[in-house]
Protein backbone atom coordinates (compact mmCIF):
# COMPACT_ATOMS: atom_id res chain seq x y z
CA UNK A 1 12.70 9.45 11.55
CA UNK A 2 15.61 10.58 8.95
CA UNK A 3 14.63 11.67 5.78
CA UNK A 4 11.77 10.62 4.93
CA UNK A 5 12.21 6.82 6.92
CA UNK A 6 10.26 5.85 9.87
CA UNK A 7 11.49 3.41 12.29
CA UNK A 8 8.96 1.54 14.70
CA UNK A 9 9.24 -0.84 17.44
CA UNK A 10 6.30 -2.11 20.00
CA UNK A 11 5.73 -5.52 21.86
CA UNK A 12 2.73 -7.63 21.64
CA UNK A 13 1.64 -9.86 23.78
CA UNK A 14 1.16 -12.26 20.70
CA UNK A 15 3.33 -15.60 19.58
CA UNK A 16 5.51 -14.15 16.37
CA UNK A 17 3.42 -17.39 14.79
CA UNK A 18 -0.05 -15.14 15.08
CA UNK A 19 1.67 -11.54 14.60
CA UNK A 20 2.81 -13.25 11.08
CA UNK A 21 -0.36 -14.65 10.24
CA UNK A 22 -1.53 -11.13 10.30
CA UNK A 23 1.09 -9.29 8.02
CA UNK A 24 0.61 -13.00 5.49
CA UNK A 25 -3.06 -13.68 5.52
CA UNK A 26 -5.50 -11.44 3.16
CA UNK A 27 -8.58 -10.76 5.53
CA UNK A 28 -6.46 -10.09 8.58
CA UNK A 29 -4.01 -7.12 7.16
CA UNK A 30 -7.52 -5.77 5.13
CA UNK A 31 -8.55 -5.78 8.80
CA UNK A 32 -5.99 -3.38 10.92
CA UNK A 33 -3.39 -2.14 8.05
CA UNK A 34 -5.32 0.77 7.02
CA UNK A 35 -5.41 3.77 9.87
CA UNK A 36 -8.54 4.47 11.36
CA UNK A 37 -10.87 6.10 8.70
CA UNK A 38 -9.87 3.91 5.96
CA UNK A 39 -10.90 0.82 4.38
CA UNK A 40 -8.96 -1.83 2.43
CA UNK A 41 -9.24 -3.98 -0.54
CA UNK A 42 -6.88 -6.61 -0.66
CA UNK A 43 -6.86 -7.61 -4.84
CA UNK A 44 -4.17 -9.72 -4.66
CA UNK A 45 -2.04 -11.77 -1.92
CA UNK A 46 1.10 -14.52 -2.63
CA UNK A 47 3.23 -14.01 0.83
CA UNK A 48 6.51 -15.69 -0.28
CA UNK A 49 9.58 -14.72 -1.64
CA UNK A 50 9.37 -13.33 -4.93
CA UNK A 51 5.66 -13.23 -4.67
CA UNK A 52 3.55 -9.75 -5.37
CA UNK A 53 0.56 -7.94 -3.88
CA UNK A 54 -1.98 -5.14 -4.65
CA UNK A 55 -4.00 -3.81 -2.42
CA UNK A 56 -6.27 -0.60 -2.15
CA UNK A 57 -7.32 1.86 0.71
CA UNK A 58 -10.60 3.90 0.62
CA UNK A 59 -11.12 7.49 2.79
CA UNK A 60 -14.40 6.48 4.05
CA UNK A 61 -15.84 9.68 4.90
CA UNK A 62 -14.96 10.76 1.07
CA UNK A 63 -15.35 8.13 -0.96
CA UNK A 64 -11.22 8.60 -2.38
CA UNK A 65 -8.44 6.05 -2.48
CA UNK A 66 -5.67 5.11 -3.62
CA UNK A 67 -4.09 1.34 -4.18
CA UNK A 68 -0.67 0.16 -4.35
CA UNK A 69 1.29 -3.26 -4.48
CA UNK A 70 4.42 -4.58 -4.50
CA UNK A 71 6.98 -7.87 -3.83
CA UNK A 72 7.85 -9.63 -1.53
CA UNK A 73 11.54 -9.86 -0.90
CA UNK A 74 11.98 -12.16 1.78
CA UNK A 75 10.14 -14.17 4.16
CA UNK A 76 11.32 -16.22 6.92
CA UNK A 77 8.31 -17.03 8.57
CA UNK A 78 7.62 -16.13 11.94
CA UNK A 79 10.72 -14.06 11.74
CA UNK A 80 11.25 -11.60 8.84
CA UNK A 81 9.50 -9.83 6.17
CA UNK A 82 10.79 -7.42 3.48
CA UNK A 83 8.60 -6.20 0.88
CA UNK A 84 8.44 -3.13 -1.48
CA UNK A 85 5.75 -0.66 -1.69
CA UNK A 86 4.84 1.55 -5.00
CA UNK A 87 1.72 3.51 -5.06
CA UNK A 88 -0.37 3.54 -8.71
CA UNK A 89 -0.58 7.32 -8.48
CA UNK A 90 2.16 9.30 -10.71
CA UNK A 91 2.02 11.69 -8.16
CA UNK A 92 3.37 9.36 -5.03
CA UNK A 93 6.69 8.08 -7.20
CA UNK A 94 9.49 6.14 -6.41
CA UNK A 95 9.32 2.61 -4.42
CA UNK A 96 9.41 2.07 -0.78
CA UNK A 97 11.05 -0.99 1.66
CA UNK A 98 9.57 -2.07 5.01
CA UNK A 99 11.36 -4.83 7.05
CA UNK A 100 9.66 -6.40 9.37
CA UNK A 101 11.37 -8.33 12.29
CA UNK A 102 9.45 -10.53 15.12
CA UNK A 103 11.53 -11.70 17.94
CA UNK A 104 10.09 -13.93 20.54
CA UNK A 105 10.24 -12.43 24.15
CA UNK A 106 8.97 -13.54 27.52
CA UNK A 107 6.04 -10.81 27.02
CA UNK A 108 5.11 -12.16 23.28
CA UNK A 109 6.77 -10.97 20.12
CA UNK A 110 8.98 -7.51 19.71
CA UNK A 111 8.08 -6.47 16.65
CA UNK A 112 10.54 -3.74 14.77
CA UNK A 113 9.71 -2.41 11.70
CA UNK A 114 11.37 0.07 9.12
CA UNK A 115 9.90 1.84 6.18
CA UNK A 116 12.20 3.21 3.79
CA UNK A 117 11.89 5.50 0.91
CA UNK A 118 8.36 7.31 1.09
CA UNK A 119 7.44 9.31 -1.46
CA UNK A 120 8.99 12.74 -0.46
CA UNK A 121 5.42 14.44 -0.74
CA UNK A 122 4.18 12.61 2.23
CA UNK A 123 5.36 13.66 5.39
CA UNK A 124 7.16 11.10 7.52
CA UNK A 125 5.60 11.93 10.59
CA UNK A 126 2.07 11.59 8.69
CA UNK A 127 3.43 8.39 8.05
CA UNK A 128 4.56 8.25 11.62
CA UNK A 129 1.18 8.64 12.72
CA UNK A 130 -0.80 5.86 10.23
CA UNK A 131 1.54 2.79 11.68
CA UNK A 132 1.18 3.61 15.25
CA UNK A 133 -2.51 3.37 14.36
CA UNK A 134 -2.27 0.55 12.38
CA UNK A 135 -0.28 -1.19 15.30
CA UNK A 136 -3.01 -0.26 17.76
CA UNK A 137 -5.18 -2.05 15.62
CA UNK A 138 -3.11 -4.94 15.14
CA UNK A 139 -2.76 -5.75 18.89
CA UNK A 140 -6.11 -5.73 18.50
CA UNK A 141 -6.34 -8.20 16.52
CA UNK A 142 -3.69 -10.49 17.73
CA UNK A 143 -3.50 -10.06 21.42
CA UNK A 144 -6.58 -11.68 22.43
CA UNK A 145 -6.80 -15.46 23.33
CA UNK A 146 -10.78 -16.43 21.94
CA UNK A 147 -10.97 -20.09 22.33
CA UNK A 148 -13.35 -21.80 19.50
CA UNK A 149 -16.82 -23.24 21.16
């Protein structure tokens, strides 16, 4: 973590097919994006290159939130994503860059990401903190096998 840049890496035991259906599909990144303690509203999704988002996370023991969107600037799916980040809020300015990479392993997917650029009045270990939650939650999500019937 330089600057104000985190850098994360895990492995899921996941396909990279089903760990990018959860960073590209609306009701799945509402699900385990937010850290624990928040909710999110997902107002707008179009996961392709040049495409935009918006999206909005509420504190749910106060009631306050803030929302954000951005672009998408690449997508090879299954593989890559790069999108920017901009909050709505004056007071959070400039306009982040996470990278997301998905390599397939013998154990699943190795998933790296970066996030570049965060506003300088949020701490990057806060920041830290809120994806290694959010990637708890998204092994969650993507690691178990629930046949249908």
């Amino acid at each position: 973590m330089s600057d104000n840049n985190v850098t994360l890496h895990r492995v899921l035991k996941a396909s990279p097919e089903k760990v990018f259906r959860a960073f590209t599909n609306s009701l799945a990144i509402a699900s385990w994006l937010p850290p624990y303690g928040f909710l999110c509203t997902v107002h707008e999704m179009n996961p392709e290159t040049g495409g935009s988002f918006r999206m909005s996370f509420t504190n749910f023991t106060t009631g306050n939130g803030h929302s954000f969107g951005g672009k998408y600037l690449e997508i090879k799916p299954n593989e890559f994503l790069q999108y920017t980040d901009q909050f709505d809020d004056p007071n959070l300015p400039g306009e982040m860059v996470t990278s997301v990479w998905l390599t397939k392993t013998v154990a699943g997917t190795d998933i790296r990401i970066t996030q570049e650029n965060i506003p300088e009045v949020i701490p990057a270990a806060m920041c830290y903190l809120g994806w290694q939650e959010s990637l708890e939650k998204l092994a969650k999500l993507v690691e178990p096998e629930i046949p249908d019937a």
